[in-house]
N, C-alpha and C. Protein backbone atom coordinates (compact mmCIF):
# COMPACT_ATOMS: atom_id res chain seq x y z
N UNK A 1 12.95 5.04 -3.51
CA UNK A 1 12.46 3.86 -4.16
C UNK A 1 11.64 3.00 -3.20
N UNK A 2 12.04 2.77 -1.98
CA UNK A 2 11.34 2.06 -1.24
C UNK A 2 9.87 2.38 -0.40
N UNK A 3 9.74 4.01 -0.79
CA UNK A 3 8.58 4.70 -0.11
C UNK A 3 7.69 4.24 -1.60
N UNK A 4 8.33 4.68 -2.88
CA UNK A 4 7.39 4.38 -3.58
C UNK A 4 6.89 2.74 -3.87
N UNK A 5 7.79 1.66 -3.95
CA UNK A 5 7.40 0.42 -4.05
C UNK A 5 6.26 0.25 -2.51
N UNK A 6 6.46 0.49 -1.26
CA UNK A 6 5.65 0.02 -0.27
C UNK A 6 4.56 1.01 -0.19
N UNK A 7 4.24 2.35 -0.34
CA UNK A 7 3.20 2.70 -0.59
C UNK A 7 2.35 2.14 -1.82
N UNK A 8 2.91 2.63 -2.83
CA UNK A 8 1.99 1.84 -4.30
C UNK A 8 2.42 0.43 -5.06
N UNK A 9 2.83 -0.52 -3.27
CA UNK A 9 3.01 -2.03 -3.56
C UNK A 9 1.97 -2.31 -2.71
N UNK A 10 2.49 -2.87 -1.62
CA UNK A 10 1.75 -3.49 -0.18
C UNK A 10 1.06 -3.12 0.49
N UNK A 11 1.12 -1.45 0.64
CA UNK A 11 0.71 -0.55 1.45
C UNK A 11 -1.14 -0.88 1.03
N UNK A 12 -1.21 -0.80 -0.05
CA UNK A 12 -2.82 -1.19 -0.90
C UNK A 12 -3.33 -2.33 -0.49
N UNK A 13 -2.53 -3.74 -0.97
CA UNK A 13 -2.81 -4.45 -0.17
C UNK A 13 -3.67 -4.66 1.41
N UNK A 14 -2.50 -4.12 2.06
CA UNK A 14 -2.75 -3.88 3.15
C UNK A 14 -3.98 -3.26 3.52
N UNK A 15 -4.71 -1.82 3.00
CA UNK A 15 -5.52 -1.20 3.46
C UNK A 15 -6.71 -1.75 2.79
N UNK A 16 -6.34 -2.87 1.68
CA UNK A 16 -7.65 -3.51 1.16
C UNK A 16 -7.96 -4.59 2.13
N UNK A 17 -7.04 -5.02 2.70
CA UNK A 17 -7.85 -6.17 3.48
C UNK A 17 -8.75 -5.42 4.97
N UNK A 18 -8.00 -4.72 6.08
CA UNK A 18 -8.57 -4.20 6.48
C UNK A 18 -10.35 -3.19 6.51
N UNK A 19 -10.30 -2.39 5.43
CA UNK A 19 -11.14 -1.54 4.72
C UNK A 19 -12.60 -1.80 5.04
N UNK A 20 -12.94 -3.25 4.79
CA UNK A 20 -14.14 -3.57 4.49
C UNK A 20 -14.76 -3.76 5.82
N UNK A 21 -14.33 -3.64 7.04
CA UNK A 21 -15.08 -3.93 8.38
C UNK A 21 -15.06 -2.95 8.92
N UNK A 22 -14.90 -1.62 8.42
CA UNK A 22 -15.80 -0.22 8.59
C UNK A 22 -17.03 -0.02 7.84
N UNK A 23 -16.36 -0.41 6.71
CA UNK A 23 -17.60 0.23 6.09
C UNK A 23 -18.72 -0.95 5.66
N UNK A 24 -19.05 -1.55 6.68
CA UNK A 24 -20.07 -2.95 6.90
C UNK A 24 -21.16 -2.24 6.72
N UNK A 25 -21.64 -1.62 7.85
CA UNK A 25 -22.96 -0.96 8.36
C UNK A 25 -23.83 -0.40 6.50
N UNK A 26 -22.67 0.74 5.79
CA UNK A 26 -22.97 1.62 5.05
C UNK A 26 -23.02 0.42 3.58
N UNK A 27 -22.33 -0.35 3.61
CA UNK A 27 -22.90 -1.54 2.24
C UNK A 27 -24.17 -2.20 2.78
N UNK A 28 -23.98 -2.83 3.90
CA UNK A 28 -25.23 -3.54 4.05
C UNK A 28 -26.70 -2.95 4.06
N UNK A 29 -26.24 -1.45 4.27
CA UNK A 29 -27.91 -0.59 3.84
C UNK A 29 -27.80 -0.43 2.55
N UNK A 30 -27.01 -0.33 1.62
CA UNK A 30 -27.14 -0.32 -0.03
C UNK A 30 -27.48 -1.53 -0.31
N UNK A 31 -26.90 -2.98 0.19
CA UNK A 31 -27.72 -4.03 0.04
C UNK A 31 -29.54 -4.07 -0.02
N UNK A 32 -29.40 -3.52 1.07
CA UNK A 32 -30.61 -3.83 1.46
C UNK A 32 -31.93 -2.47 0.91
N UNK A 33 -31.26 -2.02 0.61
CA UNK A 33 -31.94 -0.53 -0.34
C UNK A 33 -31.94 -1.28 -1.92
N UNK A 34 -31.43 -1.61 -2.52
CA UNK A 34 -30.98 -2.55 -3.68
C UNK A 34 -32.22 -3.27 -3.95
N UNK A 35 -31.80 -4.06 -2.59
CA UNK A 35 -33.21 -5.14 -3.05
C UNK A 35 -34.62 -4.65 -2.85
N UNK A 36 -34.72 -4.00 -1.99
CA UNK A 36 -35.83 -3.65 -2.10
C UNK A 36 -36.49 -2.62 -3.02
N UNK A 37 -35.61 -1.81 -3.59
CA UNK A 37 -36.33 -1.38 -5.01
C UNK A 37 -36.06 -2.02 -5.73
N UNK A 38 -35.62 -2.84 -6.15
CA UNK A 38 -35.61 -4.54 -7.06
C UNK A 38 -36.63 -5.20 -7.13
N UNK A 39 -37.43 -5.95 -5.51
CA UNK A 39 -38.20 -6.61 -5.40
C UNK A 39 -39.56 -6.34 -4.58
N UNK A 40 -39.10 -5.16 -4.33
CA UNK A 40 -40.24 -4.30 -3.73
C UNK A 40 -40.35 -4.63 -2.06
N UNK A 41 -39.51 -5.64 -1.32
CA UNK A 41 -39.78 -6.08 -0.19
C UNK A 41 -38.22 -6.47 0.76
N UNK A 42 -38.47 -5.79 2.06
CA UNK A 42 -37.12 -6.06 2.25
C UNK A 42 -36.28 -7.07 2.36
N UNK A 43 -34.98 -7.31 2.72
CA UNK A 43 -34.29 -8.20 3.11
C UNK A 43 -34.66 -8.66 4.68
N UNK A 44 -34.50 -10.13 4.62
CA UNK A 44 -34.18 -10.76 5.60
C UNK A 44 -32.94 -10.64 6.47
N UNK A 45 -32.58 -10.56 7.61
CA UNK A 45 -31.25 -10.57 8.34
C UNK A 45 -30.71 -11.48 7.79
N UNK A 46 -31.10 -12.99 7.50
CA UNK A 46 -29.76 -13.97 7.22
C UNK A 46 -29.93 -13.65 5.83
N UNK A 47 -30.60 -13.43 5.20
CA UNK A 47 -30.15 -13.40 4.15
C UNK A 47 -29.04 -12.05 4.03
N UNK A 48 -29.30 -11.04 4.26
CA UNK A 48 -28.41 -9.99 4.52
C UNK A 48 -26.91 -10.33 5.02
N UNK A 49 -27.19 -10.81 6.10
CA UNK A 49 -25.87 -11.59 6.67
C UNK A 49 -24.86 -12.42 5.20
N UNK A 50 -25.44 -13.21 5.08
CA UNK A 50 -25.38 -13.99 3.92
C UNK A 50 -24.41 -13.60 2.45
N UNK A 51 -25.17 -12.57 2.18
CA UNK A 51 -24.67 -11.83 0.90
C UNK A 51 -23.58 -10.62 1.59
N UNK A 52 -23.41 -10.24 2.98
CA UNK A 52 -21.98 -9.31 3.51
C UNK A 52 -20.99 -10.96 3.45
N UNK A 53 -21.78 -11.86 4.19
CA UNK A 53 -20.37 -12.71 4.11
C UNK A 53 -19.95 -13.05 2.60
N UNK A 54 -20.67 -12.91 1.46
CA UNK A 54 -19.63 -13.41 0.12
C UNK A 54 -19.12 -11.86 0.30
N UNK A 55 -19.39 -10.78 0.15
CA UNK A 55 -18.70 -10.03 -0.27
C UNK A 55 -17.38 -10.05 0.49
N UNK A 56 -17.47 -10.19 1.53
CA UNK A 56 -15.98 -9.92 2.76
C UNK A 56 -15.60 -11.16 2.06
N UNK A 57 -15.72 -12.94 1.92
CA UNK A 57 -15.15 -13.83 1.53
C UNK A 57 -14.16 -13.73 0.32
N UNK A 58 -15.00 -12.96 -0.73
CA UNK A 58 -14.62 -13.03 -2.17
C UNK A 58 -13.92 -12.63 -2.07
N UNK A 59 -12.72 -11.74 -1.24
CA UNK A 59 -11.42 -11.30 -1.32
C UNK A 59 -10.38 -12.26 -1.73
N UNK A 60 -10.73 -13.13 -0.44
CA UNK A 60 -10.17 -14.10 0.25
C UNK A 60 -10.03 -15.50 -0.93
N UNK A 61 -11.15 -15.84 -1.54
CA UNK A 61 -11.44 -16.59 -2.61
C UNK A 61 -9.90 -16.00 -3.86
N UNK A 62 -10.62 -15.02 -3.92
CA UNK A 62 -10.07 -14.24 -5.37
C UNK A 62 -8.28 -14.53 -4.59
N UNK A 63 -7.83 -14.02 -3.95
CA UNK A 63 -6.52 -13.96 -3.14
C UNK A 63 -6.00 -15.48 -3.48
N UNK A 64 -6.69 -16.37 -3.18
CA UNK A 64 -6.39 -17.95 -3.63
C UNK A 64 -6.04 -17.89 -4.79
N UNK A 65 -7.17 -17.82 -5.39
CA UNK A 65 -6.73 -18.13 -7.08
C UNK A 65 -5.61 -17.06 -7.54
N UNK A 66 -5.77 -16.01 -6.86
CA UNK A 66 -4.47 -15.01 -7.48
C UNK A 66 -2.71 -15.75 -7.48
N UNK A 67 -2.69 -16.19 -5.77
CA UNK A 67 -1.62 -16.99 -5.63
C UNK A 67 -1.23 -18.02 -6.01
N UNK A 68 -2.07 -18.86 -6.45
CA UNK A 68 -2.16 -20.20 -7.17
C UNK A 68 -1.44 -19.89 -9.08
N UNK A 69 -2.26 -18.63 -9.32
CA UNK A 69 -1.70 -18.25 -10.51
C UNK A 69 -0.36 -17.56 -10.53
N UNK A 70 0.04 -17.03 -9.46
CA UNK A 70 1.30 -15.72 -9.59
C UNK A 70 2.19 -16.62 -10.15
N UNK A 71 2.74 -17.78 -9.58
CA UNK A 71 4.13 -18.40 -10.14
C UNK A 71 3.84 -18.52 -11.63
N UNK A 72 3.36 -19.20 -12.20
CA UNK A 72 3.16 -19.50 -13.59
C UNK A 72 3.03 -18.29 -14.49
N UNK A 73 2.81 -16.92 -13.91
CA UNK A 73 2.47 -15.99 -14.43
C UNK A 73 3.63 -15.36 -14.38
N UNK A 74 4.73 -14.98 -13.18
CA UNK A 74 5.88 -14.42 -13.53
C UNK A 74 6.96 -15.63 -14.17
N UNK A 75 6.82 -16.93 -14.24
CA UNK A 75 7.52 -17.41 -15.08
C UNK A 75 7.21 -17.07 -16.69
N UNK A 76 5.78 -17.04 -16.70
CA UNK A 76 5.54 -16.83 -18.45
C UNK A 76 6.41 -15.48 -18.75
N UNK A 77 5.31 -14.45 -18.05
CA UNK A 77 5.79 -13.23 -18.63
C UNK A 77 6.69 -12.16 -17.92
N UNK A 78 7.21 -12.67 -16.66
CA UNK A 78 8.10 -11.96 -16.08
C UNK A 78 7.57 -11.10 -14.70
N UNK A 79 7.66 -11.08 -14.08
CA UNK A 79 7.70 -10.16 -12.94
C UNK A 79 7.33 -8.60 -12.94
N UNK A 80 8.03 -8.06 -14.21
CA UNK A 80 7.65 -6.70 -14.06
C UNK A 80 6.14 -6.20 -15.18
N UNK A 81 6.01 -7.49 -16.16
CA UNK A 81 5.10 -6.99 -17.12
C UNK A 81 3.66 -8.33 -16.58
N UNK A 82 3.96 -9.00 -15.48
CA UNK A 82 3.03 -9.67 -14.60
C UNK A 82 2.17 -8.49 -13.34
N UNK A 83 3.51 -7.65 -12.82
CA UNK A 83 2.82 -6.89 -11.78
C UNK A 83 2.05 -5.67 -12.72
N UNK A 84 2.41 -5.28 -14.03
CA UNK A 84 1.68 -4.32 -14.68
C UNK A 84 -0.02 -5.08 -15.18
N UNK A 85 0.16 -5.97 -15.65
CA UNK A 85 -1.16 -6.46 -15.73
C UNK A 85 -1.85 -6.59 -14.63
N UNK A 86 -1.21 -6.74 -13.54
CA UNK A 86 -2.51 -6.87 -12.14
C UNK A 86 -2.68 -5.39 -12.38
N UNK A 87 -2.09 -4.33 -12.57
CA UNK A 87 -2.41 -3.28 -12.50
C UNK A 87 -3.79 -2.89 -12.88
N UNK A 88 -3.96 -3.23 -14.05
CA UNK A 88 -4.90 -3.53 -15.51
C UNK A 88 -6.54 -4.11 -14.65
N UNK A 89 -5.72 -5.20 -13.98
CA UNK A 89 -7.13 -6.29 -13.00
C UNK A 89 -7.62 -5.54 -11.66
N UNK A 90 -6.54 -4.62 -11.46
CA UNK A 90 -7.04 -3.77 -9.89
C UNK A 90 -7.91 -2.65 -10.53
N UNK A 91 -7.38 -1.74 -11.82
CA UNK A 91 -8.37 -0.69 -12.21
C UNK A 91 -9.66 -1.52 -12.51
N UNK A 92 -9.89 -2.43 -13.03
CA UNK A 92 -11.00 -2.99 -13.48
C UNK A 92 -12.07 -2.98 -12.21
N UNK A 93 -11.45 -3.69 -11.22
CA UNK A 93 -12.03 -4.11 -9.80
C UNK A 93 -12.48 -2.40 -9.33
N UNK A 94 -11.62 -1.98 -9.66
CA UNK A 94 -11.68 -0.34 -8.49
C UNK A 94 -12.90 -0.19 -9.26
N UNK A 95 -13.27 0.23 -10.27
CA UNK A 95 -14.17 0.74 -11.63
C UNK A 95 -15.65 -0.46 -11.20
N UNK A 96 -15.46 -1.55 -11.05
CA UNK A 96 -16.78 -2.23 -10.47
C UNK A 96 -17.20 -1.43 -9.33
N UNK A 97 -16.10 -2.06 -7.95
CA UNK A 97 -16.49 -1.31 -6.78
C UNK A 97 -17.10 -0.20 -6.77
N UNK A 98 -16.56 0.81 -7.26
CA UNK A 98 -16.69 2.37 -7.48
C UNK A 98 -18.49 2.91 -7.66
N UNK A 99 -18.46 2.38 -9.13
CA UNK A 99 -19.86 2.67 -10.03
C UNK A 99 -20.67 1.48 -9.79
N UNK A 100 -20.83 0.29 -8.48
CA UNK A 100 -22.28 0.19 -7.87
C UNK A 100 -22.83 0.91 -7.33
N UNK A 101 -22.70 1.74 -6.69
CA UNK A 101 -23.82 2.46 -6.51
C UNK A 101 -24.71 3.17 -7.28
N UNK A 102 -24.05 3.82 -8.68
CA UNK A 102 -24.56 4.17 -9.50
C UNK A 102 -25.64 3.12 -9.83
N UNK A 103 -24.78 2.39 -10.43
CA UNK A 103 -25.35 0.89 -11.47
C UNK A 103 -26.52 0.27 -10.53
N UNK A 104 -26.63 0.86 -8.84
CA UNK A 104 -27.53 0.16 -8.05
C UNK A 104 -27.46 -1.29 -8.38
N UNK A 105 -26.03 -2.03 -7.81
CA UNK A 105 -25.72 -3.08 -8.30
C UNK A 105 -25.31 -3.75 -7.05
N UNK A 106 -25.53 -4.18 -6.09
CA UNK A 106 -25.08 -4.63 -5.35
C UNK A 106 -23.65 -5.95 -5.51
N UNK A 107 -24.09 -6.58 -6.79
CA UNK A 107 -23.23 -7.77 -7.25
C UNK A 107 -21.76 -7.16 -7.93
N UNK A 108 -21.90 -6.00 -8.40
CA UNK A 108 -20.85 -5.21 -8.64
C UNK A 108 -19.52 -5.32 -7.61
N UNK A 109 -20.33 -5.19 -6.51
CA UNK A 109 -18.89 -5.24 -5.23
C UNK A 109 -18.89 -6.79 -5.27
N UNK A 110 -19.47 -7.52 -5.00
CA UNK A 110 -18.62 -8.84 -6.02
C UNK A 110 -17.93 -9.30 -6.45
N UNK A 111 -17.86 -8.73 -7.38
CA UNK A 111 -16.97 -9.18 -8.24
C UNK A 111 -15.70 -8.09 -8.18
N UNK A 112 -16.07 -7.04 -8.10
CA UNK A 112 -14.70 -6.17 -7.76
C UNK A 112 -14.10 -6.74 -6.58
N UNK A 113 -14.50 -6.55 -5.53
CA UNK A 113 -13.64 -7.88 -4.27
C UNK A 113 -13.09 -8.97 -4.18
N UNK A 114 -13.42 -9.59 -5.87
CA UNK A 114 -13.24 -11.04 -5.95
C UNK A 114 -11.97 -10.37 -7.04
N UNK A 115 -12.19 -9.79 -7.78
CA UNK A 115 -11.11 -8.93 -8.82
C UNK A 115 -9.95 -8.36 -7.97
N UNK A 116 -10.06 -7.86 -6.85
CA UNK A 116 -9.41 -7.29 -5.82
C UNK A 116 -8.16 -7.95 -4.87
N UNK A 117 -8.84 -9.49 -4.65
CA UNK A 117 -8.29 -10.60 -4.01
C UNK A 117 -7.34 -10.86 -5.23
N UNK A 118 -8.04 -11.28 -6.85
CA UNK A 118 -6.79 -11.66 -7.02
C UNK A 118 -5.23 -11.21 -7.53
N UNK A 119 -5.80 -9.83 -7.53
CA UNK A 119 -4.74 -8.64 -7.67
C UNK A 119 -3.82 -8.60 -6.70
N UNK A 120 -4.20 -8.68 -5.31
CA UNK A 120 -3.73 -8.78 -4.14
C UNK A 120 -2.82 -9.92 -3.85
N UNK A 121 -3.34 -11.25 -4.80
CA UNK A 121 -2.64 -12.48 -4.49
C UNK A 121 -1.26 -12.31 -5.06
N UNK A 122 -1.66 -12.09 -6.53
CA UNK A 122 -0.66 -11.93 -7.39
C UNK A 122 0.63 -10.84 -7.58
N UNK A 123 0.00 -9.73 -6.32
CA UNK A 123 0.80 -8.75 -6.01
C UNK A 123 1.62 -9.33 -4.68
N UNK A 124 1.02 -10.26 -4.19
CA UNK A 124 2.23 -10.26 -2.99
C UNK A 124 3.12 -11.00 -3.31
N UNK A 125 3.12 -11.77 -3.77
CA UNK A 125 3.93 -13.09 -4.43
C UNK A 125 5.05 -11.84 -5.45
N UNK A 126 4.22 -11.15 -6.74
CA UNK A 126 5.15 -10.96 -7.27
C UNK A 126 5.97 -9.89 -6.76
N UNK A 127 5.11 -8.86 -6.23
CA UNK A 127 5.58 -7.33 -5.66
C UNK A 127 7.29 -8.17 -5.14
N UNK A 128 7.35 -8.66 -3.93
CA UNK A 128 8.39 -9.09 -3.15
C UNK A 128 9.81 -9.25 -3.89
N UNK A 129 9.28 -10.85 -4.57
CA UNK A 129 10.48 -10.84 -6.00
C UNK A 129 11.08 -9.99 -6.67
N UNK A 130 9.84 -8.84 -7.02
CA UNK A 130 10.44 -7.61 -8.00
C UNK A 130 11.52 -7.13 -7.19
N UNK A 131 10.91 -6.54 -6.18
CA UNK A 131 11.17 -5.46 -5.76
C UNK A 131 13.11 -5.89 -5.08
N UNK A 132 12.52 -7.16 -4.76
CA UNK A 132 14.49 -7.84 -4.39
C UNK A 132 14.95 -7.97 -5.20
N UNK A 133 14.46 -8.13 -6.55
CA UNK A 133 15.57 -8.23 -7.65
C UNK A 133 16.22 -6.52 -8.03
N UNK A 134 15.34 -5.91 -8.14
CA UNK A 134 15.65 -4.47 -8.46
C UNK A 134 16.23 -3.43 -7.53
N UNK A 135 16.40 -4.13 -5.97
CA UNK A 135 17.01 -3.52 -5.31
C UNK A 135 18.57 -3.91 -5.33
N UNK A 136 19.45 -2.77 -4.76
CA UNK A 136 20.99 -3.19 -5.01
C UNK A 136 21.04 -4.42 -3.71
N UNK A 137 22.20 -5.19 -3.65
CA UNK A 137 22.49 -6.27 -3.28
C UNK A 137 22.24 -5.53 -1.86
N UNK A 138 22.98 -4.62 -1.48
CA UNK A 138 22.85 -4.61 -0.33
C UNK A 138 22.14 -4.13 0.48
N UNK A 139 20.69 -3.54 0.20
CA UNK A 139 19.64 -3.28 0.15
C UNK A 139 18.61 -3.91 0.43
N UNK A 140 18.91 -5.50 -0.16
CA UNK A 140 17.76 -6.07 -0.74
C UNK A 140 17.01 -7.08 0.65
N UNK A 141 17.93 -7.05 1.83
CA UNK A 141 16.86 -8.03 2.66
C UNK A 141 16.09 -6.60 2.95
N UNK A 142 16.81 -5.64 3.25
CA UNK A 142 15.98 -4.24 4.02
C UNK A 142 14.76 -4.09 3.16
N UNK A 143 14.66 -4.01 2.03
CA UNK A 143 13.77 -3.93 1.24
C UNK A 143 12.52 -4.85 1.17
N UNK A 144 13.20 -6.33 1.63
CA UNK A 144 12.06 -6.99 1.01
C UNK A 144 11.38 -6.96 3.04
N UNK A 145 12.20 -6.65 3.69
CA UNK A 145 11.32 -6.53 4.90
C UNK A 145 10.34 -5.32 4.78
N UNK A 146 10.94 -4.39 4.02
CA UNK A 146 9.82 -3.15 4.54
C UNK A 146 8.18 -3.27 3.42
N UNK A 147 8.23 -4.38 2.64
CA UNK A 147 7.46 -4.81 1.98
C UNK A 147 6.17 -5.66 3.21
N UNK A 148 6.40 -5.90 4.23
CA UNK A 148 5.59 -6.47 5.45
C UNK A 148 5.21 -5.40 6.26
N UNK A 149 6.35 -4.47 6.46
CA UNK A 149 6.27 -2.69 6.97
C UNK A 149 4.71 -2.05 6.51
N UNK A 150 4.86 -1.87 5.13
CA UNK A 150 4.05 -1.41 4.69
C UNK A 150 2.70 -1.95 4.16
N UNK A 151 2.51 -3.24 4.31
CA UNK A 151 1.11 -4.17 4.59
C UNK A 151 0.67 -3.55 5.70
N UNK A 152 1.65 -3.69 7.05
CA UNK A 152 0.85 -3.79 8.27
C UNK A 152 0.52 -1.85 8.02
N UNK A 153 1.46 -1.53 7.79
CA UNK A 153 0.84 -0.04 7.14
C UNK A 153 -0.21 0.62 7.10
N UNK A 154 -0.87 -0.44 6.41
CA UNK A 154 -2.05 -0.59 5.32
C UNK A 154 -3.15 -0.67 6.24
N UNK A 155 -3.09 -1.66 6.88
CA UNK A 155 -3.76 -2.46 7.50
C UNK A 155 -4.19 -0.89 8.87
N UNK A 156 -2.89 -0.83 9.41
CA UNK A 156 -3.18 0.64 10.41
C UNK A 156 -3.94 1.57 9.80
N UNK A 157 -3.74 1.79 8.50
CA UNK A 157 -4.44 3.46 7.89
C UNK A 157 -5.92 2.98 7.87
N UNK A 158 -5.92 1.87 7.58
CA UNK A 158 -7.68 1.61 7.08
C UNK A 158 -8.36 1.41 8.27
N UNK A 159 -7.71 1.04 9.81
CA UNK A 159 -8.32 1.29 10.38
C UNK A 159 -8.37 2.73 11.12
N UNK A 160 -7.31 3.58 11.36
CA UNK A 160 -7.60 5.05 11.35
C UNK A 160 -8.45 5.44 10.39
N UNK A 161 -8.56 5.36 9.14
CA UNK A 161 -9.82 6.34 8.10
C UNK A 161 -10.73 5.57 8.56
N UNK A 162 -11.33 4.03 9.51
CA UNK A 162 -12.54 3.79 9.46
C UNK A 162 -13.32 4.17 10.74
N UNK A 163 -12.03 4.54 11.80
CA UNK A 163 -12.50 5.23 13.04
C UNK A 163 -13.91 6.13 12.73
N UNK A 164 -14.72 5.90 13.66
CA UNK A 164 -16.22 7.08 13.58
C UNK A 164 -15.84 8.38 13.52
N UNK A 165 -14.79 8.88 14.97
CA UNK A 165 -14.80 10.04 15.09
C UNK A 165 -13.70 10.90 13.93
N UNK A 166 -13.35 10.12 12.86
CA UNK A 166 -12.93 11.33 11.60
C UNK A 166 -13.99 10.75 10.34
């Protein structure tokens, strides 16, 4: 139970925040490929600069408003049918992220990052709760520690998969 809650809880989390400062170099040339068959002329550095910093921000944004909402959200509808709807808000986000490149959308990652954050918000807040309520009593600090285990997890794998040399 606890491999599966911290892999397909925190562990995501985790490798979402990390993730995005590998793969800088390879968005910011789709940025900049984007616009210029858009507008026929390239990007500017700050402006380039500019539009990587909302995308890396909008996590961070979205993560706010996620946390700001989690309490009110597992009081309405509960904890376990609260963390299934982020479910619902992370496929959505994955499905933006995913198909910009297709869509040659640069604003796509956008809003999936900003969709991403607040999945993330709303998952840490609620993931934790769940997961201590549903663990047996005597279980339950071990549990809700390995819920931080498997962030920093996260956080390690995304930077091993963003290493150059694999």
């Amino acid at each position: 139970m606890i491999l599966v809650l911290g892999i397909g809880g925190t562990h995501l989390s985790g490798f979402q925040m990390s993730v995005i400062n590998y793969t800088s170099p390879y968005i910011q040339k789709f940025i900049n490929e984007t616009w210029l068959e858009r507008y026929g002329s390239a990007l500017q550095q700050e402006t380039l600069t500019l539009l990587w910093s909302f995308i890396v921000s909008m996590y961070c944004v979205g993560g706010m408003i996620g946390c700001l909402c989690s309490g009110y959200l597992t009081a309405k509808y509960g904890k376990k049918k609260c963390l299934l709807f982020n479910d619902a808000v992370l496929i959505v986000a994955t499905l933006n992220t995913g198909f910009s490149r297709r869509a040659k959308s640069f604003e796509m990652i956008l809003i999936g990052r900003f969709l991403e954050g607040i999945g993330a918000g709303i998952h840490m807040n609620a993931h934790v709760q769940y997961a201590g309520e549903i663990s047996p009593k005597k279980f339950r600090g071990f549990v809700n520690v390995t819920c931080s285990v498997f962030l920093a997890l996260g956080k390690a794998v995304a930077r091993i998969l963003g290493l150059r040399y694999l």
